[in-house]
Structures are given as C-alpha cells and as structure tokens.
ModelCIF file with pLDDT and N, C-alpha, C, O atoms, coordinates in Angstrom:
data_MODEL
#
_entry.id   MODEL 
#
_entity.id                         1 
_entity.type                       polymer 
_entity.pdbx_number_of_molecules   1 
#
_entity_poly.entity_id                      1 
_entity_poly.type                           'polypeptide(L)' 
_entity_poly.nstd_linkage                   no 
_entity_poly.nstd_monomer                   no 
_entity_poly.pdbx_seq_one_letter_code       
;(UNK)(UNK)(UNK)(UNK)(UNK)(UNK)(UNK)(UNK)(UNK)(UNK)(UNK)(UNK)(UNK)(UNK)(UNK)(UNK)
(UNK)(UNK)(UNK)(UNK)(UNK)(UNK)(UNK)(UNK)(UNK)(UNK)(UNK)(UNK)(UNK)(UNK)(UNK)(UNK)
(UNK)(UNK)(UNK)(UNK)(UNK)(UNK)
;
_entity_poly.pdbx_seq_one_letter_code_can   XXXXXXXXXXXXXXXXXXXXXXXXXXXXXXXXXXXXXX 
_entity_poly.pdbx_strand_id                 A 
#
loop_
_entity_poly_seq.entity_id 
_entity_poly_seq.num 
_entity_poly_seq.mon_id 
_entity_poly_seq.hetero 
1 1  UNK n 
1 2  UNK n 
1 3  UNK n 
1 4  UNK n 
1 5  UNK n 
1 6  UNK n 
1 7  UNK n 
1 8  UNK n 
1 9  UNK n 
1 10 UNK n 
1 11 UNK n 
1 12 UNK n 
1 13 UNK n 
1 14 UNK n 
1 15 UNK n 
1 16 UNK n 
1 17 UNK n 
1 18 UNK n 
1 19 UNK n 
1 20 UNK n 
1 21 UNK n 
1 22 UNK n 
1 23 UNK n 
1 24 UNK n 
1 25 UNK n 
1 26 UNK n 
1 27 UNK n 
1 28 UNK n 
1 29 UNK n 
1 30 UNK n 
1 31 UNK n 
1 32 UNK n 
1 33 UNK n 
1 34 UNK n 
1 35 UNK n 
1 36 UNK n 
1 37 UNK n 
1 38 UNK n 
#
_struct_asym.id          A 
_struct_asym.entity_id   1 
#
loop_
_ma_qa_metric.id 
_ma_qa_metric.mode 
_ma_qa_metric.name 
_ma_qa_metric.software_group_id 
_ma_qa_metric.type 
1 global pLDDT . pLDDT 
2 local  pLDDT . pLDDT 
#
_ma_qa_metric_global.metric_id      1 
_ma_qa_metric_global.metric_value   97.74 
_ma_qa_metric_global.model_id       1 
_ma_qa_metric_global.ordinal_id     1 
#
loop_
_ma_qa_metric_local.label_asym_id 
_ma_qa_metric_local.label_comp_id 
_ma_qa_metric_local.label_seq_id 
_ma_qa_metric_local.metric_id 
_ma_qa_metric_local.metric_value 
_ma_qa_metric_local.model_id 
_ma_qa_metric_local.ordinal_id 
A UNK 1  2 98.00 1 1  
A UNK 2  2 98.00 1 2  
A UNK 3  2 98.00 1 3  
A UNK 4  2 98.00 1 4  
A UNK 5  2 98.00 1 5  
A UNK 6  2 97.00 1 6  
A UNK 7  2 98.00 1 7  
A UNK 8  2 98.00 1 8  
A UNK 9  2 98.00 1 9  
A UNK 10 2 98.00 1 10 
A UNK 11 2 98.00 1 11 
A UNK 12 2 98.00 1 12 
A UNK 13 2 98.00 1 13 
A UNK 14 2 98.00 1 14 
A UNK 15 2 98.00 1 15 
A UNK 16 2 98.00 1 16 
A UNK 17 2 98.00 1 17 
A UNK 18 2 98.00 1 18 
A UNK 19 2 98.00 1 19 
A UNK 20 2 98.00 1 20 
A UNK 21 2 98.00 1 21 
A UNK 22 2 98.00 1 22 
A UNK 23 2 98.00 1 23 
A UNK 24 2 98.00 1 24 
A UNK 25 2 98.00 1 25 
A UNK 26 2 98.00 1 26 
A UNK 27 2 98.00 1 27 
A UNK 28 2 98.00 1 28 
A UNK 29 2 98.00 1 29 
A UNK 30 2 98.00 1 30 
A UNK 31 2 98.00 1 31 
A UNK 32 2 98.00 1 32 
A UNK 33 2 98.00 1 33 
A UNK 34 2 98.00 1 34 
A UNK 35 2 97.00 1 35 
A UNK 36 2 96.00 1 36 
A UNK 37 2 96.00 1 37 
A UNK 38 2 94.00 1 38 
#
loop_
_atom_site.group_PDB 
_atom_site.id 
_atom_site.type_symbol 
_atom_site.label_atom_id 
_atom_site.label_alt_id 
_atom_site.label_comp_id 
_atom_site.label_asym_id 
_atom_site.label_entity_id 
_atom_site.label_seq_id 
_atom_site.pdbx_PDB_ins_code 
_atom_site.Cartn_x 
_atom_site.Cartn_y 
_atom_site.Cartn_z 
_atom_site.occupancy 
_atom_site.B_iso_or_equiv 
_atom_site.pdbx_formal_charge 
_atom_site.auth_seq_id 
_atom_site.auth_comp_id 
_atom_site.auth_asym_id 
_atom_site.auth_atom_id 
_atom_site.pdbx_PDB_model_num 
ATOM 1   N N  . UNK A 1 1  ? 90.505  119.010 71.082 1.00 98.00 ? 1  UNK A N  1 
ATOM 2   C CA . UNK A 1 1  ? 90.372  117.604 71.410 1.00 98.00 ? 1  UNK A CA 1 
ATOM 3   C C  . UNK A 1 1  ? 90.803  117.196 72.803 1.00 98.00 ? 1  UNK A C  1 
ATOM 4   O O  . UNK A 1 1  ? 90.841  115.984 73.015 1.00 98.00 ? 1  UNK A O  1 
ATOM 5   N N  . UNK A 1 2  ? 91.142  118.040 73.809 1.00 98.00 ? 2  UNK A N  1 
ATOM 6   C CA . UNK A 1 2  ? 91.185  117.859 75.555 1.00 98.00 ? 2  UNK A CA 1 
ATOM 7   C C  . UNK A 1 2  ? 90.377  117.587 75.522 1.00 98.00 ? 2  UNK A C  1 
ATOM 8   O O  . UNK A 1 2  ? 90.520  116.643 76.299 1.00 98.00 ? 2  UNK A O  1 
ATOM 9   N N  . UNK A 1 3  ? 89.181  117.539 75.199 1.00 98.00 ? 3  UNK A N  1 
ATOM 10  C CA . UNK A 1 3  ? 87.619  117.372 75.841 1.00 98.00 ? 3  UNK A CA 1 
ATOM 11  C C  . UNK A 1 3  ? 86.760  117.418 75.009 1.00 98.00 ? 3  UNK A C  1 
ATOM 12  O O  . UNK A 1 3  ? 87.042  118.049 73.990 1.00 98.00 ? 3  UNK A O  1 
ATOM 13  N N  . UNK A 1 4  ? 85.641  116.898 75.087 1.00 98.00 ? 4  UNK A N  1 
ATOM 14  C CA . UNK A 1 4  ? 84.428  116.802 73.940 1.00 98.00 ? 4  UNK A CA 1 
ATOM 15  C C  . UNK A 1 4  ? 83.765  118.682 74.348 1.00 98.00 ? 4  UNK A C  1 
ATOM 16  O O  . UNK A 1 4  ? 83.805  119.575 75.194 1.00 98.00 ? 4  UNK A O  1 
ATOM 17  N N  . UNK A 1 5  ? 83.142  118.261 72.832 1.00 98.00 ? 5  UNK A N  1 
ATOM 18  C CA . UNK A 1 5  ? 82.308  120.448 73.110 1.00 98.00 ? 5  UNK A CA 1 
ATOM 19  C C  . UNK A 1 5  ? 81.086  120.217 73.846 1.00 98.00 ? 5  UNK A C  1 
ATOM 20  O O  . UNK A 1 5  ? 80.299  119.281 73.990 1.00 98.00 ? 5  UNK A O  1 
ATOM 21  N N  . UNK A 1 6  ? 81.206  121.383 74.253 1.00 97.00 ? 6  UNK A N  1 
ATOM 22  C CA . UNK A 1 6  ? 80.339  121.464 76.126 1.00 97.00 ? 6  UNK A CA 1 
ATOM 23  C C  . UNK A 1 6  ? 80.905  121.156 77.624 1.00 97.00 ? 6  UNK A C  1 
ATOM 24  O O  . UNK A 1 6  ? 80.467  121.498 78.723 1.00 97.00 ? 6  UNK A O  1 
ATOM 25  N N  . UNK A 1 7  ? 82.083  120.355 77.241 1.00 98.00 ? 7  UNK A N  1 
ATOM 26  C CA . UNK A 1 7  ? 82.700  119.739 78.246 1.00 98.00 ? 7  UNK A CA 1 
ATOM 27  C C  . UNK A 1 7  ? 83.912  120.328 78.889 1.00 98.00 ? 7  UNK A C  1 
ATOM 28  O O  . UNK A 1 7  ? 84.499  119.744 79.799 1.00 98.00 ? 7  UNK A O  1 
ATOM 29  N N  . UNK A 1 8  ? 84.326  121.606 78.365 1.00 98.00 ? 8  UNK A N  1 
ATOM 30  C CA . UNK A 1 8  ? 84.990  122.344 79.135 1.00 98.00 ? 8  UNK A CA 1 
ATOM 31  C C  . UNK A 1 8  ? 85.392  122.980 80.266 1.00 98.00 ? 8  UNK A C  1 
ATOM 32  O O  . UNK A 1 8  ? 86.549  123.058 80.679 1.00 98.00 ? 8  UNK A O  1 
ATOM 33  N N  . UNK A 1 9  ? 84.184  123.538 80.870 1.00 98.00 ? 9  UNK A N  1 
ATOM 34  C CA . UNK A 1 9  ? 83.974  123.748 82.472 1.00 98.00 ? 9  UNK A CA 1 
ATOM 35  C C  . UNK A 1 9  ? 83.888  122.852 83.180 1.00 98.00 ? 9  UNK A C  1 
ATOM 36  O O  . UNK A 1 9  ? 84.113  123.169 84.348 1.00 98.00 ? 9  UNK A O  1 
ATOM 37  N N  . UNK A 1 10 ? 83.571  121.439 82.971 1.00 98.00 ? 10 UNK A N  1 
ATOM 38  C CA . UNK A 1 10 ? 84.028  120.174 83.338 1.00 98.00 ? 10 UNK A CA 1 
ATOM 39  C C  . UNK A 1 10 ? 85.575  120.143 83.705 1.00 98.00 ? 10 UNK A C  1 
ATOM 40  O O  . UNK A 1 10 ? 86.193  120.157 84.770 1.00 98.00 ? 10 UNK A O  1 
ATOM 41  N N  . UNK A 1 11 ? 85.866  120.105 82.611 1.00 98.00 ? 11 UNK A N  1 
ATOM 42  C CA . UNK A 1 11 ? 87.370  119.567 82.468 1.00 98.00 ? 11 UNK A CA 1 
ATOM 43  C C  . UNK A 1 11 ? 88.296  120.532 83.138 1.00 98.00 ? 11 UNK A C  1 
ATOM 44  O O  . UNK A 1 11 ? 89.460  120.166 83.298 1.00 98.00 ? 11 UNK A O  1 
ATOM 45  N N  . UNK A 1 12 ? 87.859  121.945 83.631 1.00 98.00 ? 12 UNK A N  1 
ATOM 46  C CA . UNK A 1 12 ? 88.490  123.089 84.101 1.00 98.00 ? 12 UNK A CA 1 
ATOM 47  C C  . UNK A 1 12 ? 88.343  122.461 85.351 1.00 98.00 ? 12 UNK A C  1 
ATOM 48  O O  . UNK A 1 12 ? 89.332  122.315 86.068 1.00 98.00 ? 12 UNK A O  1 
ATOM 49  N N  . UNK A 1 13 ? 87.339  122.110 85.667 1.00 98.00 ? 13 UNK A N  1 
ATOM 50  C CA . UNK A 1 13 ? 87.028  121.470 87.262 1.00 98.00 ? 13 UNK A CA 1 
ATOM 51  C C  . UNK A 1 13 ? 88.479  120.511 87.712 1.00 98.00 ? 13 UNK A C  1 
ATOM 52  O O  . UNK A 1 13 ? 89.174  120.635 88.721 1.00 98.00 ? 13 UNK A O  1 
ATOM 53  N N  . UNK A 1 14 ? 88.571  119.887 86.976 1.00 98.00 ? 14 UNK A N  1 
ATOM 54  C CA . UNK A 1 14 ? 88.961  118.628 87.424 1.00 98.00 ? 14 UNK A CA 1 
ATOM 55  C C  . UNK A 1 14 ? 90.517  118.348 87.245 1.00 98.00 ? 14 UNK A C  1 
ATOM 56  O O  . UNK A 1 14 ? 90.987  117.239 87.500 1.00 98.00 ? 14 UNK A O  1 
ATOM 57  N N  . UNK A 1 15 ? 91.507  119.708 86.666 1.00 98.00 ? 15 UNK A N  1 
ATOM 58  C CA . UNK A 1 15 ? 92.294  119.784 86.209 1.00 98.00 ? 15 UNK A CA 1 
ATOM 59  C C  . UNK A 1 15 ? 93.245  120.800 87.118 1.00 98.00 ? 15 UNK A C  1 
ATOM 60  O O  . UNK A 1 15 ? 92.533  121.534 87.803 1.00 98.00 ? 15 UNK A O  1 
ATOM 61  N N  . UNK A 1 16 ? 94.236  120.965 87.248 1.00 98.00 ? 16 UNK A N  1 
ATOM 62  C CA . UNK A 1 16 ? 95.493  121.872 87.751 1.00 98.00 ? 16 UNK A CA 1 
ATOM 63  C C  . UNK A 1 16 ? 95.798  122.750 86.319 1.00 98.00 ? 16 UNK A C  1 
ATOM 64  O O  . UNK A 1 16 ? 96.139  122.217 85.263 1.00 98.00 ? 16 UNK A O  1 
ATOM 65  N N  . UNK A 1 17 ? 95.649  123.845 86.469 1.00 98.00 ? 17 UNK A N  1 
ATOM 66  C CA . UNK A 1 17 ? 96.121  124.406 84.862 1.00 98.00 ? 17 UNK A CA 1 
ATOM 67  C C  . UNK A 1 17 ? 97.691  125.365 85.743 1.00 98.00 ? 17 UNK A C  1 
ATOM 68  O O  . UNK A 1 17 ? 97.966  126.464 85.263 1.00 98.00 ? 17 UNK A O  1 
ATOM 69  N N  . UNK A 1 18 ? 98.261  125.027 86.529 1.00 98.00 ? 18 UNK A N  1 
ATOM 70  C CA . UNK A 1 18 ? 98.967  125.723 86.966 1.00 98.00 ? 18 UNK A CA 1 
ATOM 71  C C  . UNK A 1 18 ? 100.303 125.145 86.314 1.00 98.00 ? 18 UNK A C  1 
ATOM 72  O O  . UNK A 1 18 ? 100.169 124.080 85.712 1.00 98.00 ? 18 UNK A O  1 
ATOM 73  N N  . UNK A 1 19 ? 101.654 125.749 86.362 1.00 98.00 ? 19 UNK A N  1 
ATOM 74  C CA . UNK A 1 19 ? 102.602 125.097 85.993 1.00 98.00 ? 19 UNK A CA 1 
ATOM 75  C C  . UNK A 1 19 ? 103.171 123.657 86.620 1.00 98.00 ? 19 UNK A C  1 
ATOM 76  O O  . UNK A 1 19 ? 103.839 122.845 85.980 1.00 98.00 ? 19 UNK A O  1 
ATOM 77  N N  . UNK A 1 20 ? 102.764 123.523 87.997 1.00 98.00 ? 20 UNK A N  1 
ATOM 78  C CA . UNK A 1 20 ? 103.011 122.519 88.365 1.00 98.00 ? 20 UNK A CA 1 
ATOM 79  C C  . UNK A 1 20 ? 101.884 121.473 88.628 1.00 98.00 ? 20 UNK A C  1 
ATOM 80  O O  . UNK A 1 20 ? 101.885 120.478 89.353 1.00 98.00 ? 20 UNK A O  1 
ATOM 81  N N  . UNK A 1 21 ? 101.094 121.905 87.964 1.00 98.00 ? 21 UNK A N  1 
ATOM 82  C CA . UNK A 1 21 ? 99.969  121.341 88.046 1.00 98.00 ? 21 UNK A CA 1 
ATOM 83  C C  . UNK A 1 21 ? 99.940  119.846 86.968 1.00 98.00 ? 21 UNK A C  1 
ATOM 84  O O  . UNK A 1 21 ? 100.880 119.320 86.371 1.00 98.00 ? 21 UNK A O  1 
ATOM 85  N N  . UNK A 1 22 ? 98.825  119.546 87.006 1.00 98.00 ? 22 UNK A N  1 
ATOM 86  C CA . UNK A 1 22 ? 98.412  118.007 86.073 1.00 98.00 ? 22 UNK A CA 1 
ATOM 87  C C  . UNK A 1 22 ? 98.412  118.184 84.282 1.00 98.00 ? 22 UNK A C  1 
ATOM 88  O O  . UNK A 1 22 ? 98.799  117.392 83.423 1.00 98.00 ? 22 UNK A O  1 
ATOM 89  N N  . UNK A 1 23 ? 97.797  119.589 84.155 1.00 98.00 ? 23 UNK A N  1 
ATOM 90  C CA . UNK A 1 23 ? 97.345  120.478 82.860 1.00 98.00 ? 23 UNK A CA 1 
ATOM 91  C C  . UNK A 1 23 ? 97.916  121.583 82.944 1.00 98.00 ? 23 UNK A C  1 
ATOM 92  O O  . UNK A 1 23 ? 97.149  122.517 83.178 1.00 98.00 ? 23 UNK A O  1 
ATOM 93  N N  . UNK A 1 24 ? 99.656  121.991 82.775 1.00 98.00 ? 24 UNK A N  1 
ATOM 94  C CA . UNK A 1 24 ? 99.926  122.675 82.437 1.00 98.00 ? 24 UNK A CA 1 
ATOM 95  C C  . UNK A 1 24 ? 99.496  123.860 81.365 1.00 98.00 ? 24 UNK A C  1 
ATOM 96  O O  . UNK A 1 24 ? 99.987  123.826 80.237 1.00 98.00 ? 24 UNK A O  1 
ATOM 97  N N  . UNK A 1 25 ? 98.631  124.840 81.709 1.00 98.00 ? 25 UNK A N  1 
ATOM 98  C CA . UNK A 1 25 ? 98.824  126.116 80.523 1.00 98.00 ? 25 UNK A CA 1 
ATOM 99  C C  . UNK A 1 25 ? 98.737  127.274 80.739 1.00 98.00 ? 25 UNK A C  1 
ATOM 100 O O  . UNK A 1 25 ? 98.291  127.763 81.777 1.00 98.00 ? 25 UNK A O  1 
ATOM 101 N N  . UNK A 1 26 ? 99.412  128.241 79.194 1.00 98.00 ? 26 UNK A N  1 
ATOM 102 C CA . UNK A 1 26 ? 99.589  129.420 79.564 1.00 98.00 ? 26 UNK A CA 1 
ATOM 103 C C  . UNK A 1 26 ? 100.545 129.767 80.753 1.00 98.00 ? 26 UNK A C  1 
ATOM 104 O O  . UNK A 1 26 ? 100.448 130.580 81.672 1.00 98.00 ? 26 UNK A O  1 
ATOM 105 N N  . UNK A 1 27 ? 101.600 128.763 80.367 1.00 98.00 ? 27 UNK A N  1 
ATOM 106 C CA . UNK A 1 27 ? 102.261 129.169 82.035 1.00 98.00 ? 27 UNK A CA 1 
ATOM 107 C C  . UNK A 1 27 ? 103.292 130.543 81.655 1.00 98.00 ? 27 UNK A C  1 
ATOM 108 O O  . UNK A 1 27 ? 104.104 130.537 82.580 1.00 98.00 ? 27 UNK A O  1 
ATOM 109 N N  . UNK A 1 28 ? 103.529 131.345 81.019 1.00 98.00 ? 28 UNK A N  1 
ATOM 110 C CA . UNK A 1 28 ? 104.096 132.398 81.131 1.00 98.00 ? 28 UNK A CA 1 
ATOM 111 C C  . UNK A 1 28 ? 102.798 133.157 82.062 1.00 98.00 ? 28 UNK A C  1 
ATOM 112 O O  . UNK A 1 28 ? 103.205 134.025 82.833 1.00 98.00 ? 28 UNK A O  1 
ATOM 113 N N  . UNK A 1 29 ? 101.783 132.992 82.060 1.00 98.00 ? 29 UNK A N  1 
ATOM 114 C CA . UNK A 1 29 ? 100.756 133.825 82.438 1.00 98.00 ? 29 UNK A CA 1 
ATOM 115 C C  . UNK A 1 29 ? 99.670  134.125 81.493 1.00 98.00 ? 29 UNK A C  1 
ATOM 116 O O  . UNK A 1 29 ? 98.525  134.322 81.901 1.00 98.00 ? 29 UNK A O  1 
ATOM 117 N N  . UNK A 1 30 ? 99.892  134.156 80.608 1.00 98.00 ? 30 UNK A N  1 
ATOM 118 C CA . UNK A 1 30 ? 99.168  134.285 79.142 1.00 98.00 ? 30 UNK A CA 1 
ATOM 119 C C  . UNK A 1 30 ? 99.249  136.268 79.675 1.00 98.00 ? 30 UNK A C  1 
ATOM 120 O O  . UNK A 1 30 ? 99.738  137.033 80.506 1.00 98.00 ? 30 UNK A O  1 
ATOM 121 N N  . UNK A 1 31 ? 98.139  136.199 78.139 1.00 98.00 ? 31 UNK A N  1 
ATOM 122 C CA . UNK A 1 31 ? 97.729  137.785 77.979 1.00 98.00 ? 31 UNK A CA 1 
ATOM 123 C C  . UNK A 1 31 ? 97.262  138.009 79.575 1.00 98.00 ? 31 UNK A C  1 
ATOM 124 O O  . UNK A 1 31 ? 97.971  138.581 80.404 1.00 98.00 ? 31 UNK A O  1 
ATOM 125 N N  . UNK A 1 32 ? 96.137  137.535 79.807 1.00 98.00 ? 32 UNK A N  1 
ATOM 126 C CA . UNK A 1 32 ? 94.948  138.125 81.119 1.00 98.00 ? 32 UNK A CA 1 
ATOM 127 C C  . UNK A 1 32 ? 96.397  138.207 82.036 1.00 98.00 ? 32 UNK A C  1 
ATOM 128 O O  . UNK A 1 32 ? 96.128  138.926 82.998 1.00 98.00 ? 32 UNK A O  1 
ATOM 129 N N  . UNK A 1 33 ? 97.362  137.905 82.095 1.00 98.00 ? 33 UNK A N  1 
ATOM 130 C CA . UNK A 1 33 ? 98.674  138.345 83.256 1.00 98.00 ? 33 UNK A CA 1 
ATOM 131 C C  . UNK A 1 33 ? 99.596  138.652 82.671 1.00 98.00 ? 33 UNK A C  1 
ATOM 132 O O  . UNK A 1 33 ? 100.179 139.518 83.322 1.00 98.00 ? 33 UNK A O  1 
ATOM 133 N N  . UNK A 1 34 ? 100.282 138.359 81.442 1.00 98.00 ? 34 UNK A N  1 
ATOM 134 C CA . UNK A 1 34 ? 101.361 139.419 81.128 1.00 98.00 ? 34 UNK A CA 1 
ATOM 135 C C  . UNK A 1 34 ? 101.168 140.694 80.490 1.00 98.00 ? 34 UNK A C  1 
ATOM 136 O O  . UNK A 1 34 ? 101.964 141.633 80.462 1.00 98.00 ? 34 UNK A O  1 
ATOM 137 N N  . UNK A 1 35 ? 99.444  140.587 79.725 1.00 97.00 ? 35 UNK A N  1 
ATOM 138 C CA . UNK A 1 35 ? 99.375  142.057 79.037 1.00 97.00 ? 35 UNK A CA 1 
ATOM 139 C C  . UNK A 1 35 ? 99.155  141.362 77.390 1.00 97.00 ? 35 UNK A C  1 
ATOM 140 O O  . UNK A 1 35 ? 99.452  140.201 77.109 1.00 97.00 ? 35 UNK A O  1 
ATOM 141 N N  . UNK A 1 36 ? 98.639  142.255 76.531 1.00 96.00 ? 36 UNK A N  1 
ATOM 142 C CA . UNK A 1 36 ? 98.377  142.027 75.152 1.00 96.00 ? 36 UNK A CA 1 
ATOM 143 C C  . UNK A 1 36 ? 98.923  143.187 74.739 1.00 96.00 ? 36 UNK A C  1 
ATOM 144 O O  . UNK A 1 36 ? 98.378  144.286 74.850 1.00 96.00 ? 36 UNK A O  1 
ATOM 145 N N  . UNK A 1 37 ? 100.344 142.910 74.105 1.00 96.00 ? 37 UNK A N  1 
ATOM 146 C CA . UNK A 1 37 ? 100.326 143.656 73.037 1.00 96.00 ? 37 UNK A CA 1 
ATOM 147 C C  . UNK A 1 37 ? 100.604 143.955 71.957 1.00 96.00 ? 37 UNK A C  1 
ATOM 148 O O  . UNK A 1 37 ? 101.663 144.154 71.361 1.00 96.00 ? 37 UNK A O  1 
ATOM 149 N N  . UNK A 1 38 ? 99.039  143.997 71.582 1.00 94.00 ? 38 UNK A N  1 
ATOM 150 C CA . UNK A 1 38 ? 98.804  143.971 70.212 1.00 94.00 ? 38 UNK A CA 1 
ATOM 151 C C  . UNK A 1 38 ? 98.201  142.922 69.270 1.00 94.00 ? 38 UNK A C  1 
ATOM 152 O O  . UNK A 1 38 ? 98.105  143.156 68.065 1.00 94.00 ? 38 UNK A O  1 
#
C-alpha cells in the first residue's frame, strides 16, 4: 500500500530509499549487500 500496482518504478523514481533519505529501506543493506543466508 506505498503505491498503487504498476506504480512502483514510479515511486522508486521519486523517492530516497537511502537511510537518510525521504523512504528509508532495507537500511542494514538488505540481502543484495549483506548476503543471504539461507
């Protein structure tokens, strides 16, 4: 519910997903930077 469906790459546009950003997420790094495991 951030955004209506389809409207995602939109909303990636227009957003800071960084920690200090507007849209904080994944700020440990998530998987794609700390690793999956498991």
């Amino acid at each position: 519910g951030f955004c209506a469906k389809g409207e995602g790459a939109e909303f990636v546009r227009r957003h800071d997903l960084t920690i200090g950003g507007d849209f904080p997420h994944n700020t440990s790094g998530g998987q794609l930077s700390v690793g999956q495991a498991g």
